[in-house]
Protein backbone atom coordinates (compact mmCIF):
# COMPACT_ATOMS: atom_id res chain seq x y z
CA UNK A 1 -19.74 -0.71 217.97
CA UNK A 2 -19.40 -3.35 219.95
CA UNK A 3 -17.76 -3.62 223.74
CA UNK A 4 -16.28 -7.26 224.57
CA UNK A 5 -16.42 -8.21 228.42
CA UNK A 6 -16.18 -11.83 229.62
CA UNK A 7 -14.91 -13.87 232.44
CA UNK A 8 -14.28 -17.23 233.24
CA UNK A 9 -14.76 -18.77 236.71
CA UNK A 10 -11.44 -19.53 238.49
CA UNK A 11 -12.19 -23.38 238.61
CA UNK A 12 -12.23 -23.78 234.83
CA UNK A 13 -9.28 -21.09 233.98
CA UNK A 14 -5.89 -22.46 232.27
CA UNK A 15 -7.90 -25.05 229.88
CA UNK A 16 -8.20 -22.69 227.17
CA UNK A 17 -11.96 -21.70 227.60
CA UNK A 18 -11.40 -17.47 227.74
CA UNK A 19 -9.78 -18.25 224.68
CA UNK A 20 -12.63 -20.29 222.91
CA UNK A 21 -14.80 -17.38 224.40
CA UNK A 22 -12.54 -14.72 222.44
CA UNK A 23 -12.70 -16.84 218.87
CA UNK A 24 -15.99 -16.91 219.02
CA UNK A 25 -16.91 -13.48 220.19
CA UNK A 26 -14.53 -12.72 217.47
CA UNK A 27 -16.36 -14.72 215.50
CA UNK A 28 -19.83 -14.02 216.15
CA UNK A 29 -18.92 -10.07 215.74
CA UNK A 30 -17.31 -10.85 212.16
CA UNK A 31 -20.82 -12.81 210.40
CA UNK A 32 -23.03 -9.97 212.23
CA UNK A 33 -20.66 -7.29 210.86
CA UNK A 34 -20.04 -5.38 214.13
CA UNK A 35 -16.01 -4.75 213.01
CA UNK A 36 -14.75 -2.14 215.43
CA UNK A 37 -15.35 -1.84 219.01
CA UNK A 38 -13.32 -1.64 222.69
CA UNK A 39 -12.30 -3.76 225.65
CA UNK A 40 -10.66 -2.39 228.71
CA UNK A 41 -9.59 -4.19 231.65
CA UNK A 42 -6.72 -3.68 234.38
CA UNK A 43 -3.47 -2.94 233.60
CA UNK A 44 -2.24 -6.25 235.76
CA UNK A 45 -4.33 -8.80 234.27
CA UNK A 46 -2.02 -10.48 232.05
CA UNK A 47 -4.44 -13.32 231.02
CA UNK A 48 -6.62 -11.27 229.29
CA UNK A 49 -4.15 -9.27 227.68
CA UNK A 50 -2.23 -12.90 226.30
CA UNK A 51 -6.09 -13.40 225.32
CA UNK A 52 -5.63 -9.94 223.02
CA UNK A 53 -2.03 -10.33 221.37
CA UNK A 54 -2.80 -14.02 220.95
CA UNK A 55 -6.22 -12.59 219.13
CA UNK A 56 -4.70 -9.50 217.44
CA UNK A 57 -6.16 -7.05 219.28
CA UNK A 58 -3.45 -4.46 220.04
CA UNK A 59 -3.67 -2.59 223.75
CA UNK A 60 -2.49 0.39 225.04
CA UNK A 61 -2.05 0.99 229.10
CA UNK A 62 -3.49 4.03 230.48
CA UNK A 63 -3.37 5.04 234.05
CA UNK A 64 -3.77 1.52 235.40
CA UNK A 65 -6.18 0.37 232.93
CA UNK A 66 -5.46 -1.28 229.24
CA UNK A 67 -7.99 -0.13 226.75
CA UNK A 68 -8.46 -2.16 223.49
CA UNK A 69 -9.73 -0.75 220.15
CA UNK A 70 -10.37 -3.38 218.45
CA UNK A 71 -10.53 -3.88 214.12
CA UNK A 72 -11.79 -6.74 213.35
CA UNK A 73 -11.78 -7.86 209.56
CA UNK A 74 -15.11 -8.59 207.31
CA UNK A 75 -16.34 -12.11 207.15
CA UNK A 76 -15.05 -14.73 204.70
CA UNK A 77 -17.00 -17.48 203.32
CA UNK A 78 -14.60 -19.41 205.70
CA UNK A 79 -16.00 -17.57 209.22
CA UNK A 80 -19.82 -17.97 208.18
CA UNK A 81 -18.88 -21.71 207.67
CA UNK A 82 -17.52 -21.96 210.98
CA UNK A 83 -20.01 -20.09 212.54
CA UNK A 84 -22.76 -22.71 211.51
CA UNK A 85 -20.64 -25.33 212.70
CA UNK A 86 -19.40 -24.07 216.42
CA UNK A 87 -22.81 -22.84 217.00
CA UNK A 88 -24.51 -26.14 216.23
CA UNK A 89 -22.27 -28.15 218.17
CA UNK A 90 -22.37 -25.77 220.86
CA UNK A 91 -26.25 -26.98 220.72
CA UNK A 92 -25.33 -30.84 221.00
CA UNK A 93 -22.63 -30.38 223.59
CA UNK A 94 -26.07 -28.32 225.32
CA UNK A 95 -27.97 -31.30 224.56
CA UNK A 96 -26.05 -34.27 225.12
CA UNK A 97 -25.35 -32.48 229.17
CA UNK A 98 -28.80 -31.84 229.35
CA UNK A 99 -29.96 -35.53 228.67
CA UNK A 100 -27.10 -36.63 231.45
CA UNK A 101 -28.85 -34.52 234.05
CA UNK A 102 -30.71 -36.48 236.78
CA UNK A 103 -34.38 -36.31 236.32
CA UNK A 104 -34.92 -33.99 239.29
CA UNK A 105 -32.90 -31.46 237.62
CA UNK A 106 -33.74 -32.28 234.03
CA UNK A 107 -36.80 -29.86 233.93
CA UNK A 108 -35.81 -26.78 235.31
């Protein structure tokens, strides 16, 4: 089973990036069949719980905490083609910053 846990830094919150980290958390669980699994966080932390209902992932609140089981469905032909492709361009974007890097700072 899997337990889903990630955060994004304050600077870079509201432009969509926890939930590009959910899809493909989502999606990474789906092609390596890990289907069923939790998430808990606070009760008041509404961003991650939009992140859920936008995702499917139905919460219940429990003594100041929201607990998650999640369900995900099997893999389609569909997710294992997506994987390949957000994963490799994940690798250029990696790149293509990595190349714009001073040279000080390219080799560490």
């Amino acid at each position: 089973k899997m337990e889903l846990a990630f955060s994004v830094l304050p600077k870079y919150q509201g432009r969509g990036m926890g939930s590009l980290l959910m899809k493909r958390c989502i999606q990474w669980c789906r092609t390596h069949n890990i289907l069923e699994g939790q998430m808990i966080c606070l009760s008041h932390n509404s961003t991650i719980k939009h992140l859920c209902t936008k995702h499917n992932i139905h919460m219940v609140n429990d003594q100041g905490e929201t607990l998650a089981d999640i369900h995900l469905d099997p893999a389609s032909a569909g997710t294992y083609f997506y994987e390949v492709i957000d994963s490799n361009a994940a690798v250029i974007d990696w790149l293509t910053k990595r190349t714009l890097l001073p040279l000080g700072r390219a080799s560490s």
